[in-house]
PDB file of N, CA and C in Angstrom:
ATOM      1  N   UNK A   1      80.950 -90.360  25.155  1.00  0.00           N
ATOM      2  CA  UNK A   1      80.285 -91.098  24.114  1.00  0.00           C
ATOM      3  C   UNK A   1      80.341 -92.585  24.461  1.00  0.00           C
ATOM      4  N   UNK A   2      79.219 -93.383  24.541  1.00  0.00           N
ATOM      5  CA  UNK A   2      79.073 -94.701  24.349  1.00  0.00           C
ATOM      6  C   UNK A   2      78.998 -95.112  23.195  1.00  0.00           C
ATOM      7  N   UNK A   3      79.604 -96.547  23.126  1.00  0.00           N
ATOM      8  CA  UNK A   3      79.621 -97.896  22.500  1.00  0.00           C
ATOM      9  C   UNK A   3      79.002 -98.780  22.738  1.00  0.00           C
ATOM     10  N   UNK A   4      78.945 -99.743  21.985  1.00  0.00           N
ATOM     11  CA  UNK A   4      78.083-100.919  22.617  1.00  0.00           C
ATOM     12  C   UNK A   4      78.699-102.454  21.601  1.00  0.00           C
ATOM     13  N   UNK A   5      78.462-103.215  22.536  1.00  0.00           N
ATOM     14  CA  UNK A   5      79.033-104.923  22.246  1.00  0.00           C
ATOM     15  C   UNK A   5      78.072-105.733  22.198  1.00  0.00           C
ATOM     16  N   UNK A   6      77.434-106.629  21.048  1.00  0.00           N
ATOM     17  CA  UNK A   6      76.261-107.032  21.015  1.00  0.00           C
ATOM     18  C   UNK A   6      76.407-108.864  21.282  1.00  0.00           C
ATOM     19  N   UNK A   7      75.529-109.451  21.213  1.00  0.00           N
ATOM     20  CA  UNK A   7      75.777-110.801  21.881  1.00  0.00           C
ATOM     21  C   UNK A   7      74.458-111.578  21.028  1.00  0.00           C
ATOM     22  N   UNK A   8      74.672-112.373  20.264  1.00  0.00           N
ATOM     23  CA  UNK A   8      73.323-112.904  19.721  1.00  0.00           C
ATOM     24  C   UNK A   8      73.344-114.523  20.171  1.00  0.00           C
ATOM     25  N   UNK A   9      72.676-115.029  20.486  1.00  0.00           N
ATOM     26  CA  UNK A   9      72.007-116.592  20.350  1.00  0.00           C
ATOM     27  C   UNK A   9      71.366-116.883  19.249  1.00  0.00           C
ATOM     28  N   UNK A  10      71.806-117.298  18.294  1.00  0.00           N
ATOM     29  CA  UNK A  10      71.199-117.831  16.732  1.00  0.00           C
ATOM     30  C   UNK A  10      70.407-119.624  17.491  1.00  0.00           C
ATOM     31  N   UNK A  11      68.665-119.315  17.105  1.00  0.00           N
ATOM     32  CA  UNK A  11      68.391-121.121  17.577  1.00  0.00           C
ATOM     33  C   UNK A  11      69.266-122.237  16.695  1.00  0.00           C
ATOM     34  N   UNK A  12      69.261-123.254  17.338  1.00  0.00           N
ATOM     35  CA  UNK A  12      69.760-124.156  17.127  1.00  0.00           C
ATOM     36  C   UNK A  12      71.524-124.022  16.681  1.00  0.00           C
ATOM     37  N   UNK A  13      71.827-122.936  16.773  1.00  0.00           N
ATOM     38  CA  UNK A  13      73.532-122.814  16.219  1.00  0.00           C
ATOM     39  C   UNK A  13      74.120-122.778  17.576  1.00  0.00           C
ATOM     40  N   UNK A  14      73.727-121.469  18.537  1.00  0.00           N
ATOM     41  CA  UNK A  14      74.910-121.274  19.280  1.00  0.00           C
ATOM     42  C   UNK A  14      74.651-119.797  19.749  1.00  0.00           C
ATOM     43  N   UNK A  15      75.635-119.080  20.632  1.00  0.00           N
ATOM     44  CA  UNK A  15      75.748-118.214  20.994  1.00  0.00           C
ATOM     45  C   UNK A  15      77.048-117.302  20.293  1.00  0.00           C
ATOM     46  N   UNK A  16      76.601-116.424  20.071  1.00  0.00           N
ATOM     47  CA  UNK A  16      78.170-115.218  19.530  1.00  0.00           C
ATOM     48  C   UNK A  16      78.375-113.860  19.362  1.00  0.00           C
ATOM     49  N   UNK A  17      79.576-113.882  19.228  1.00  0.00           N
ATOM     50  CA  UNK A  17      80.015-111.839  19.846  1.00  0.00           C
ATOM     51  C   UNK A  17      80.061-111.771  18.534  1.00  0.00           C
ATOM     52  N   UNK A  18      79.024-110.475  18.500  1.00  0.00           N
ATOM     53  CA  UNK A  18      79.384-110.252  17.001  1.00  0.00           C
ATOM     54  C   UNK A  18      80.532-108.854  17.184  1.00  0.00           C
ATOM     55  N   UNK A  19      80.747-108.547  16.178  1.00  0.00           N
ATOM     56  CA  UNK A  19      81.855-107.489  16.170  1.00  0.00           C
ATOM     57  C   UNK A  19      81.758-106.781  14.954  1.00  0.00           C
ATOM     58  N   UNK A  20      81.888-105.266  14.783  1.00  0.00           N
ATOM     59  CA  UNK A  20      81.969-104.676  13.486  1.00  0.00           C
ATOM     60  C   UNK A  20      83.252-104.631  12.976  1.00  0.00           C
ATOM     61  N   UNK A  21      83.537-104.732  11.648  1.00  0.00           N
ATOM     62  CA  UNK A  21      84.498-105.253  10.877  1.00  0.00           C
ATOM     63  C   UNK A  21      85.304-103.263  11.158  1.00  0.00           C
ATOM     64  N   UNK A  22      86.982-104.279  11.098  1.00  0.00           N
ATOM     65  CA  UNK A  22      87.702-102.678  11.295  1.00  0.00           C
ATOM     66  C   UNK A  22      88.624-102.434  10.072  1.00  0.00           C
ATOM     67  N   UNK A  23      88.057-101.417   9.331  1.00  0.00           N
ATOM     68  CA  UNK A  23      88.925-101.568   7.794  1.00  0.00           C
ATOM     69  C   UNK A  23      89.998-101.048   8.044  1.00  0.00           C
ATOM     70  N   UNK A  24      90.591-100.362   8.892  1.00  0.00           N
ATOM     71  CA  UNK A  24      91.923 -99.672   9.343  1.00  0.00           C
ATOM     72  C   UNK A  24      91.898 -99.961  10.596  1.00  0.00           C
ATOM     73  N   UNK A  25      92.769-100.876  11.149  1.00  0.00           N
ATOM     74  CA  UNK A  25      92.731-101.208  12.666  1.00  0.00           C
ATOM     75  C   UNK A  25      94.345-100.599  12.859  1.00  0.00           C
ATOM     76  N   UNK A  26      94.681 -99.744  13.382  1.00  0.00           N
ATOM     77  CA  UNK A  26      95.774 -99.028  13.846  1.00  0.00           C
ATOM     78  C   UNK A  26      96.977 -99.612  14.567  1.00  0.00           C
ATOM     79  N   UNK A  27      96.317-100.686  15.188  1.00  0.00           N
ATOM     80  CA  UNK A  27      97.607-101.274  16.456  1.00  0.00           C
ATOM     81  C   UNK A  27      97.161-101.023  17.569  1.00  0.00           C
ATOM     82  N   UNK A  28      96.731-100.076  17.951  1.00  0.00           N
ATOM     83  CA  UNK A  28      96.591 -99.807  19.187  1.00  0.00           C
ATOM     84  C   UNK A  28      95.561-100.381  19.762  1.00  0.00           C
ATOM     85  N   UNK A  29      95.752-101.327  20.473  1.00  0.00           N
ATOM     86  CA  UNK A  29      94.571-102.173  21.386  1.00  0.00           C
ATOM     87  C   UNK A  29      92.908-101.966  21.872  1.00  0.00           C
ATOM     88  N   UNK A  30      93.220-100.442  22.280  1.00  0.00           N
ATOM     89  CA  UNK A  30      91.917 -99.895  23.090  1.00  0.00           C
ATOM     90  C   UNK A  30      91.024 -99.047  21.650  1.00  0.00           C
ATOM     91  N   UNK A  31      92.338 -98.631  21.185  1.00  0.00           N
ATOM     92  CA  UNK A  31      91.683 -97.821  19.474  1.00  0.00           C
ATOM     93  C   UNK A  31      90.888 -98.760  18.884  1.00  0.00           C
ATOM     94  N   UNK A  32      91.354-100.127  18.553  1.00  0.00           N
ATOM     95  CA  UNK A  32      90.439-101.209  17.655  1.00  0.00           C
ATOM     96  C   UNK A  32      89.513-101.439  18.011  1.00  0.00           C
ATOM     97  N   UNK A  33      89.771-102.145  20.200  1.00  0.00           N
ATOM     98  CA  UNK A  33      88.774-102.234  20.432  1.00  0.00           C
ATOM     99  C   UNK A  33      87.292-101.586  20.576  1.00  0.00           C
ATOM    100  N   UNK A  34      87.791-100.046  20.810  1.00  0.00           N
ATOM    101  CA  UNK A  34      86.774 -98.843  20.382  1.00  0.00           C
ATOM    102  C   UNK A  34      85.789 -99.117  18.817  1.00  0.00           C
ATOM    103  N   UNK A  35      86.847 -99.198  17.893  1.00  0.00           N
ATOM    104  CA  UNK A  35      86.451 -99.130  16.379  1.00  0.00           C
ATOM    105  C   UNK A  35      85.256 -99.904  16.411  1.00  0.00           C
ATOM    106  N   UNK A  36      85.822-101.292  16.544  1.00  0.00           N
ATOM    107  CA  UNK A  36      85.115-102.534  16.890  1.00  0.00           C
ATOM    108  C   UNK A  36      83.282-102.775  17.225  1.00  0.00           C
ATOM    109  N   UNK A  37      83.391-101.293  18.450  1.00  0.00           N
ATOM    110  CA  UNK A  37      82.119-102.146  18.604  1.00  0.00           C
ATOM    111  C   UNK A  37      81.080-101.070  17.988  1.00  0.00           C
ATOM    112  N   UNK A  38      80.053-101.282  18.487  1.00  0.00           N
ATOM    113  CA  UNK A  38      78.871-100.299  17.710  1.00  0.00           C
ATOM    114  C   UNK A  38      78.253 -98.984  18.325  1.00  0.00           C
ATOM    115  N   UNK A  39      77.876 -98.189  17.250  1.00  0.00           N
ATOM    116  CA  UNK A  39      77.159 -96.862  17.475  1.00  0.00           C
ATOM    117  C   UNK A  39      76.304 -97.520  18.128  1.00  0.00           C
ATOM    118  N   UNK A  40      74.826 -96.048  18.557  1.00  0.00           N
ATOM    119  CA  UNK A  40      73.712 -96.112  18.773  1.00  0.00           C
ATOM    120  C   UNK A  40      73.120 -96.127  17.266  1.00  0.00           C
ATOM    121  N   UNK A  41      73.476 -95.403  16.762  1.00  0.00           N
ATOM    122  CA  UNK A  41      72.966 -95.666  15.185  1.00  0.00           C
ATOM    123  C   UNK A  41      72.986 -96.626  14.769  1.00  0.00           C
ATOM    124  N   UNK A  42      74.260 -97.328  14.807  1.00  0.00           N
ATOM    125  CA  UNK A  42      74.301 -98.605  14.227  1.00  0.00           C
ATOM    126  C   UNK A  42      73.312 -99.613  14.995  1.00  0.00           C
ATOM    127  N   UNK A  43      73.324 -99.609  15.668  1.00  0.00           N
ATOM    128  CA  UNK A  43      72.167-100.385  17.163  1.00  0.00           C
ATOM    129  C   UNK A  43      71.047-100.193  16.358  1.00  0.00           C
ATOM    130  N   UNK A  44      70.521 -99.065  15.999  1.00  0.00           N
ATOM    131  CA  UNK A  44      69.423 -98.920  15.699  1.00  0.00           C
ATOM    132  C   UNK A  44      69.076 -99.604  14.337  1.00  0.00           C
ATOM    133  N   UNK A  45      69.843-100.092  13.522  1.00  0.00           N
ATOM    134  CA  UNK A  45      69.811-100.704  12.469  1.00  0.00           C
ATOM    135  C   UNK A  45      69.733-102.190  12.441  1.00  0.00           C
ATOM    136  N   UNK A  46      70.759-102.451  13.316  1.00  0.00           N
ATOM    137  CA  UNK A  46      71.115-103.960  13.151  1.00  0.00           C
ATOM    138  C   UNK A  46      70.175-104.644  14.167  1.00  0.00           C
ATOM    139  N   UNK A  47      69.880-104.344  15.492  1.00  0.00           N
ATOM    140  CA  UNK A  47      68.690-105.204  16.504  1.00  0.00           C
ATOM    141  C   UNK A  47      67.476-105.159  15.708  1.00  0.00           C
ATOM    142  N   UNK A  48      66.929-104.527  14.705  1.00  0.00           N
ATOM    143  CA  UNK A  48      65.787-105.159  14.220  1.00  0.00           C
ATOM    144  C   UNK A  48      65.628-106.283  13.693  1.00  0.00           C
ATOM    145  N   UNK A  49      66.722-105.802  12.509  1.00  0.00           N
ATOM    146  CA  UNK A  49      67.667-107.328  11.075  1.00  0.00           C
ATOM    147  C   UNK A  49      67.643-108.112  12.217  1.00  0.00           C
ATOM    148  N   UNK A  50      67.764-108.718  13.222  1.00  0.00           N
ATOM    149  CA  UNK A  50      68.322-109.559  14.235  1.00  0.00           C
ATOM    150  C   UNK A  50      66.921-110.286  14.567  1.00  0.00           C
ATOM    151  N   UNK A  51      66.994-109.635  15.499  1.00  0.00           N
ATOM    152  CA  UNK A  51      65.064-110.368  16.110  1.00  0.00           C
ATOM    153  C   UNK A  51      64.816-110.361  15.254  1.00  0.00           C
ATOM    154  N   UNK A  52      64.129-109.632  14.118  1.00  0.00           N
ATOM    155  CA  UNK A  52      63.198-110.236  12.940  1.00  0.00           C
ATOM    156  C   UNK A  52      63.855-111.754  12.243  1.00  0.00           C
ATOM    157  N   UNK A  53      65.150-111.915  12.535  1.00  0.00           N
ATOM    158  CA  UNK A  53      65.244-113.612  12.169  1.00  0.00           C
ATOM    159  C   UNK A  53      65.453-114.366  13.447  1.00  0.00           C
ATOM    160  N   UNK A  54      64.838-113.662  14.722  1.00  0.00           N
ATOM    161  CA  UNK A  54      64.146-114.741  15.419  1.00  0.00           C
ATOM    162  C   UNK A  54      65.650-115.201  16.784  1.00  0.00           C
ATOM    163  N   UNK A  55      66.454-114.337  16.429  1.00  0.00           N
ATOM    164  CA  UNK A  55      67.671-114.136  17.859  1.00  0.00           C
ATOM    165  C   UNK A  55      67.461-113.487  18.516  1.00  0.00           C
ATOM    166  N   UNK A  56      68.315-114.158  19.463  1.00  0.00           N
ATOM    167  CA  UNK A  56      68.073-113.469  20.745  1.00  0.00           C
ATOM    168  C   UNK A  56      69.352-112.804  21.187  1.00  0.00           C
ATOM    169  N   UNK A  57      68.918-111.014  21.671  1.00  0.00           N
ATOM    170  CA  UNK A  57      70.061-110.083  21.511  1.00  0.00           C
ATOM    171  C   UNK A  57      70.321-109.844  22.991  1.00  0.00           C
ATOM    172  N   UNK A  58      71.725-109.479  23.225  1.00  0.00           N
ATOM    173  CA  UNK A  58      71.786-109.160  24.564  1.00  0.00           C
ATOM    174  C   UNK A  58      72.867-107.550  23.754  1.00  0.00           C
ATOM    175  N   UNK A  59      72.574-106.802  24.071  1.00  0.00           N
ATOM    176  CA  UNK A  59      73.590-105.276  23.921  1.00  0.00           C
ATOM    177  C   UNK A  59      73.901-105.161  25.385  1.00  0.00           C
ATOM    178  N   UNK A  60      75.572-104.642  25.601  1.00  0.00           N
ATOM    179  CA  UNK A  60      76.313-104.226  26.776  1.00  0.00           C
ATOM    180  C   UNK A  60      76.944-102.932  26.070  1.00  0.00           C
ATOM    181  N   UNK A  61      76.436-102.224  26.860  1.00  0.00           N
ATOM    182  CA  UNK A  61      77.290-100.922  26.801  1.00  0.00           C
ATOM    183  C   UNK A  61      78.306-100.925  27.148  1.00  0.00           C
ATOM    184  N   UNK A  62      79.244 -99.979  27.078  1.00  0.00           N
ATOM    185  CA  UNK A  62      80.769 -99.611  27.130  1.00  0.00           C
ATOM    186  C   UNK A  62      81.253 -98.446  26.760  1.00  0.00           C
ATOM    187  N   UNK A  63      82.013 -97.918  27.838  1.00  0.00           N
ATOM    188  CA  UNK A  63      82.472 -96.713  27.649  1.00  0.00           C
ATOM    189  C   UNK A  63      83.966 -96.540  27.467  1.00  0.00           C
ATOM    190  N   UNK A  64      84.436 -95.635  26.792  1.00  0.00           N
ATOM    191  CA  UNK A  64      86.286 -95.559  25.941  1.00  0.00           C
ATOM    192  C   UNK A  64      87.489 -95.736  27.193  1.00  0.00           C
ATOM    193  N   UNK A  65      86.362 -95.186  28.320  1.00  0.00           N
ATOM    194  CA  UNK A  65      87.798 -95.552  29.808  1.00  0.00           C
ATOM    195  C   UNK A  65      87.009 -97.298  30.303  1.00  0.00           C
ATOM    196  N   UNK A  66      86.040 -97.759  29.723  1.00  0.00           N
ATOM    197  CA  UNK A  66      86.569 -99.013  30.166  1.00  0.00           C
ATOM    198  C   UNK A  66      86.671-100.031  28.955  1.00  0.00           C
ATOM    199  N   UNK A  67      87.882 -99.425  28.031  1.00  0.00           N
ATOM    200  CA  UNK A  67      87.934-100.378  26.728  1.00  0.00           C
ATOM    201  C   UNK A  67      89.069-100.176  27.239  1.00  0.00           C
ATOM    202  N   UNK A  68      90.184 -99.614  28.377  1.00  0.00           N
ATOM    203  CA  UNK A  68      91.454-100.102  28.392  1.00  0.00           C
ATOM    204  C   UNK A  68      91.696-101.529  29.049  1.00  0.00           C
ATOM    205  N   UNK A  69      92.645-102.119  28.277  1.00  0.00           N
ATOM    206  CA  UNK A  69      93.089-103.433  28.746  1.00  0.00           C
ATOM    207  C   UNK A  69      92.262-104.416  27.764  1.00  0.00           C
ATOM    208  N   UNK A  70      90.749-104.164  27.217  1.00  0.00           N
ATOM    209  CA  UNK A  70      90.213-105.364  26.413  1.00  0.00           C
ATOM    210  C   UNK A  70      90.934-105.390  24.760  1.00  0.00           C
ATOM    211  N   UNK A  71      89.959-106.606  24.539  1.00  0.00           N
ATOM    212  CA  UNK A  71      90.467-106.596  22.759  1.00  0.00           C
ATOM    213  C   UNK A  71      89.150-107.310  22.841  1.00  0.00           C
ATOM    214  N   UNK A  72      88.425-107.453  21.004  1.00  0.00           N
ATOM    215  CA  UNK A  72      87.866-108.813  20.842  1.00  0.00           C
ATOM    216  C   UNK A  72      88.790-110.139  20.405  1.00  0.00           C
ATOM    217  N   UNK A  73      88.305-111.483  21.181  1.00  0.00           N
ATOM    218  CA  UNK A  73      89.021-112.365  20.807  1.00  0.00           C
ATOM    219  C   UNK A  73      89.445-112.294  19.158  1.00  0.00           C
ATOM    220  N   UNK A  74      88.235-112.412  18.530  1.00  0.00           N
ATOM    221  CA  UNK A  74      88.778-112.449  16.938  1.00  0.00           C
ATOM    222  C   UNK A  74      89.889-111.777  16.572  1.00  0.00           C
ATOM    223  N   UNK A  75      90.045-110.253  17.276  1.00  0.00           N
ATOM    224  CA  UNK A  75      91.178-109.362  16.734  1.00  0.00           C
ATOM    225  C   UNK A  75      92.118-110.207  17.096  1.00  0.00           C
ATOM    226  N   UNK A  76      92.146-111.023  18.382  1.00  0.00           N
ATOM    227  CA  UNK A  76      93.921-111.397  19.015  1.00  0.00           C
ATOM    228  C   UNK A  76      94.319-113.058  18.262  1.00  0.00           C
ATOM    229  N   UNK A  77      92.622-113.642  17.597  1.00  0.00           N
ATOM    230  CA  UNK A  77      93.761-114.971  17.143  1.00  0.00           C
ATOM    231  C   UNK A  77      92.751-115.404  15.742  1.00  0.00           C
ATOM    232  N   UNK A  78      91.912-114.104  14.939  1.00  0.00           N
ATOM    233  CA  UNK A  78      92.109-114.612  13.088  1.00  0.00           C
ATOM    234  C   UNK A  78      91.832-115.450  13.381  1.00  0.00           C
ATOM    235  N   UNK A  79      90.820-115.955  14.176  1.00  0.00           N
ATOM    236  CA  UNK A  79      89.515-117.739  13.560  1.00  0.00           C
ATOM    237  C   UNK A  79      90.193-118.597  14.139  1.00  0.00           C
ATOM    238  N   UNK A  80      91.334-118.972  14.689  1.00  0.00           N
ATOM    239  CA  UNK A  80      91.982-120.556  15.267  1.00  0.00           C
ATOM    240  C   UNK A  80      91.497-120.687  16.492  1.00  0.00           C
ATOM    241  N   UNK A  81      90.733-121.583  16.482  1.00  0.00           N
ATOM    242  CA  UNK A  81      90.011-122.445  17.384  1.00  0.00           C
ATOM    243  C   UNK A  81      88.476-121.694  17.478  1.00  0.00           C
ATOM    244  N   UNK A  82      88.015-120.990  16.943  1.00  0.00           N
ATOM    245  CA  UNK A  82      86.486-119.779  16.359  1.00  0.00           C
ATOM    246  C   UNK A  82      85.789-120.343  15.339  1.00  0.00           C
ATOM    247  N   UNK A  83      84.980-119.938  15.411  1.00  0.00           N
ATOM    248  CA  UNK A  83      83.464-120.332  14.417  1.00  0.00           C
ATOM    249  C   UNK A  83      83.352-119.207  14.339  1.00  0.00           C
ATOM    250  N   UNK A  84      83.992-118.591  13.378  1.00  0.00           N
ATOM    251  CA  UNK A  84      83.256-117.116  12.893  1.00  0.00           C
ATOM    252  C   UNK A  84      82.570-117.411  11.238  1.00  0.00           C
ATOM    253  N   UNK A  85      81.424-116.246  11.284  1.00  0.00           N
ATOM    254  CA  UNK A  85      80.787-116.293   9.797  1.00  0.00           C
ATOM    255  C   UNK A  85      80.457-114.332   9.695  1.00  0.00           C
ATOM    256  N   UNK A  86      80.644-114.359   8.498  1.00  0.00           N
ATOM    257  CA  UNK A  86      80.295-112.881   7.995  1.00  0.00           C
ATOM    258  C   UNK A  86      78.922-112.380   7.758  1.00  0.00           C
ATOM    259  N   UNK A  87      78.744-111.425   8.384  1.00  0.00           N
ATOM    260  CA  UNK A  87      77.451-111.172   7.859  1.00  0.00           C
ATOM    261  C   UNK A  87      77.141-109.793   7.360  1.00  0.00           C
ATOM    262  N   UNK A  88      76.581-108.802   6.655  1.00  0.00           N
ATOM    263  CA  UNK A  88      75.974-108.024   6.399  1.00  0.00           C
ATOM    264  C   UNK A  88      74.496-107.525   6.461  1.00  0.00           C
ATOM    265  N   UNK A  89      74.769-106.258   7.549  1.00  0.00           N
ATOM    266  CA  UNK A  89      73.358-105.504   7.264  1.00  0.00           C
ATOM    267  C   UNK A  89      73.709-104.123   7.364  1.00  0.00           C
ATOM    268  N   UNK A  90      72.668-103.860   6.045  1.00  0.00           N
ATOM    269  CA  UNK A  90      72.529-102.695   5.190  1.00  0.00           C
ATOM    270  C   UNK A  90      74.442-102.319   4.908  1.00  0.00           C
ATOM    271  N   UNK A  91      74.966-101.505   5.266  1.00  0.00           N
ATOM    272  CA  UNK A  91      76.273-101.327   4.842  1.00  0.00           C
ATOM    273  C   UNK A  91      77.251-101.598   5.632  1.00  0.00           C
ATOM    274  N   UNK A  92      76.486-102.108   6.856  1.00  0.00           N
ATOM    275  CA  UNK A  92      77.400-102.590   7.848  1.00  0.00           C
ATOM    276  C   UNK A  92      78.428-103.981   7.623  1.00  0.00           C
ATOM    277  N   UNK A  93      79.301-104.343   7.651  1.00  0.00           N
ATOM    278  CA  UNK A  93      80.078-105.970   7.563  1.00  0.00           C
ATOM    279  C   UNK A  93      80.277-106.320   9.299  1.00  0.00           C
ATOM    280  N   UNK A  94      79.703-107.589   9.469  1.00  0.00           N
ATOM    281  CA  UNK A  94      79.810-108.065  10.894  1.00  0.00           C
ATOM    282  C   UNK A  94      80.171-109.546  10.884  1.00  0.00           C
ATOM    283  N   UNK A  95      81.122-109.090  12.034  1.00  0.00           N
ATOM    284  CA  UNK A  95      81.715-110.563  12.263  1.00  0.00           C
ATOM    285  C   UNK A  95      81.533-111.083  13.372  1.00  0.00           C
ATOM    286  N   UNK A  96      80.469-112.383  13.243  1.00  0.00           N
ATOM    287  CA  UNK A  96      80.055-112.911  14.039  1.00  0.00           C
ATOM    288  C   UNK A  96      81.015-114.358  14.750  1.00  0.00           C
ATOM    289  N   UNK A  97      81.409-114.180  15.768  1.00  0.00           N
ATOM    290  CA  UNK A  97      82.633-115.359  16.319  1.00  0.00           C
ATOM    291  C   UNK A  97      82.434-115.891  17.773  1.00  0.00           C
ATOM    292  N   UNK A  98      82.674-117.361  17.474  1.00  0.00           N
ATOM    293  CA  UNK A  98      82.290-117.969  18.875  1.00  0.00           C
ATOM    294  C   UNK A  98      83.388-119.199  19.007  1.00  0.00           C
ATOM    295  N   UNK A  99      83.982-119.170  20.370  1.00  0.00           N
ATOM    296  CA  UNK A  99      84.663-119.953  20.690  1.00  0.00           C
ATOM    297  C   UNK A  99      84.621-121.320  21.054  1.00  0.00           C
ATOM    298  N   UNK A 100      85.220-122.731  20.256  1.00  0.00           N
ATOM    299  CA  UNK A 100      84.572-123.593  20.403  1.00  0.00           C
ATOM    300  C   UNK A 100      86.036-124.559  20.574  1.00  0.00           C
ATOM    301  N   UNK A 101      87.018-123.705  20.958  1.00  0.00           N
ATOM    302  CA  UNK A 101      88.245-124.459  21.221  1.00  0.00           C
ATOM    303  C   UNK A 101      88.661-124.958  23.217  1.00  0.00           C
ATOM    304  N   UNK A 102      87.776-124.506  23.545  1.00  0.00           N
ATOM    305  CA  UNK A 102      87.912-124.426  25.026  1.00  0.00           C
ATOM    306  C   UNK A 102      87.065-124.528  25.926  1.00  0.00           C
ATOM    307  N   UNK A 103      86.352-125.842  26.229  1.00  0.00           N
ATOM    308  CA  UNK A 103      85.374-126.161  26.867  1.00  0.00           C
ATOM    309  C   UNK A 103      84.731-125.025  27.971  1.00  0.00           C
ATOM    310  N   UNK A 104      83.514-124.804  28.782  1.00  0.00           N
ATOM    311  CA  UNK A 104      82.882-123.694  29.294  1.00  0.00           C
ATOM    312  C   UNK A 104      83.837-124.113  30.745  1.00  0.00           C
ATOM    313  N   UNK A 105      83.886-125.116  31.166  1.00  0.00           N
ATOM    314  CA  UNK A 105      84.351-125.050  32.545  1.00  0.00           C
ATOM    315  C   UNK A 105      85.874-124.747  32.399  1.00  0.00           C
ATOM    316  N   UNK A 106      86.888-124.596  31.835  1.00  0.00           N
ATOM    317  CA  UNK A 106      88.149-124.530  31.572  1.00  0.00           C
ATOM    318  C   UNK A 106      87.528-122.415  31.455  1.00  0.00           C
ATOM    319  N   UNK A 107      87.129-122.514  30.323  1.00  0.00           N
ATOM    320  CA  UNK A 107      87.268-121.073  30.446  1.00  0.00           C
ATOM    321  C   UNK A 107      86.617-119.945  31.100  1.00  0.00           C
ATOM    322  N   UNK A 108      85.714-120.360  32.690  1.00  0.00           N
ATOM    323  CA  UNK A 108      85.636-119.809  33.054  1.00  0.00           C
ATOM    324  C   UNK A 108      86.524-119.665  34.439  1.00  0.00           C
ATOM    325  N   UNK A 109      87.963-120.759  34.705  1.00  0.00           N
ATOM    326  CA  UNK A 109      88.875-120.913  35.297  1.00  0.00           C
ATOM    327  C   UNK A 109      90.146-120.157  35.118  1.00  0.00           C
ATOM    328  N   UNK A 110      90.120-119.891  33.961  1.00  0.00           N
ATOM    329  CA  UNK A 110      91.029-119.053  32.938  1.00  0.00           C
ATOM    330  C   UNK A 110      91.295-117.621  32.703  1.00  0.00           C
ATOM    331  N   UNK A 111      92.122-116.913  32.585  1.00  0.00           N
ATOM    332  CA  UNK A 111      92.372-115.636  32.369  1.00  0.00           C
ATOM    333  C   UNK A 111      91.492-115.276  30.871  1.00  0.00           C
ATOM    334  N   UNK A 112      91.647-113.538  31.095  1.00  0.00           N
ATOM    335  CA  UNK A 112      91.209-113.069  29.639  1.00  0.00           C
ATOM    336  C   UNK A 112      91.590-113.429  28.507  1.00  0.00           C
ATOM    337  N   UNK A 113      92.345-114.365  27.971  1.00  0.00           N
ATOM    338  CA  UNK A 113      92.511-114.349  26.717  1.00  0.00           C
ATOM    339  C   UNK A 113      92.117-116.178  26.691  1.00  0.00           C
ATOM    340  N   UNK A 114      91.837-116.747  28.168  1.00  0.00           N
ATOM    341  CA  UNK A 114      91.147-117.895  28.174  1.00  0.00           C
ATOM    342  C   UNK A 114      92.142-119.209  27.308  1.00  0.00           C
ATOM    343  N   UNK A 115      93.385-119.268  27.282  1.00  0.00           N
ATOM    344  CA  UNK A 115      94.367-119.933  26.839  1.00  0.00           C
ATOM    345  C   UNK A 115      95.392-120.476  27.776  1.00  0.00           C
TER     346      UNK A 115
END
């Protein structure tokens, strides 16, 4: 079974990972990060809501043997140093978060957690 990790460019705001909200996140790293990202169903819902206000979507697939070792940033540091905003479509809750604590050339010098 695939997952998928979506990526929007809002004009004039910015670029950001959105993420689906995890109402029971377990602990376990690869479990959340699983939870986290999106169906095909859900895909099929939310990329319309999206482009129809005019973003630009990038979807990356992902599969459960290569969610070992990741997290989303938001899960590992709750908004400090993030621009996250909430959003909703249809019954979905999404959390949209972008990093604005760590200049682009620093963090692409930087390990995964970019700190």
């Amino acid at each position: 079974m695939r997952r998928y990790n979506i990526y929007a460019t809002v004009p004039s705001v910015g670029k950001y990972e959105l993420i689906k909200e995890n109402l029971c996140p377990c602990g376990i790293q690869e479990e959340d990060y699983w939870n986290e990202c999106f169906t095909w169903e859900e895909l099929k819902t939310i990329i319309p809501s999206l482009r129809a206000n005019g973003w630009k979507v990038r979807v990356e697939p992902i599969s459960e043997e290569d969610c070992i070792g990741k997290m989303h940033i938001f899960s590992f540091t709750y908004g400090v140093n993030h621009d996250f905003k909430l959003l909703r479509i249809e019954a979905l809750r999404i959390i949209m978060v972008r990093d604005y604590g760590v200049q682009k050339s620093q963090k692409q010098r930087l390990g995964p957690f970019r700190y």
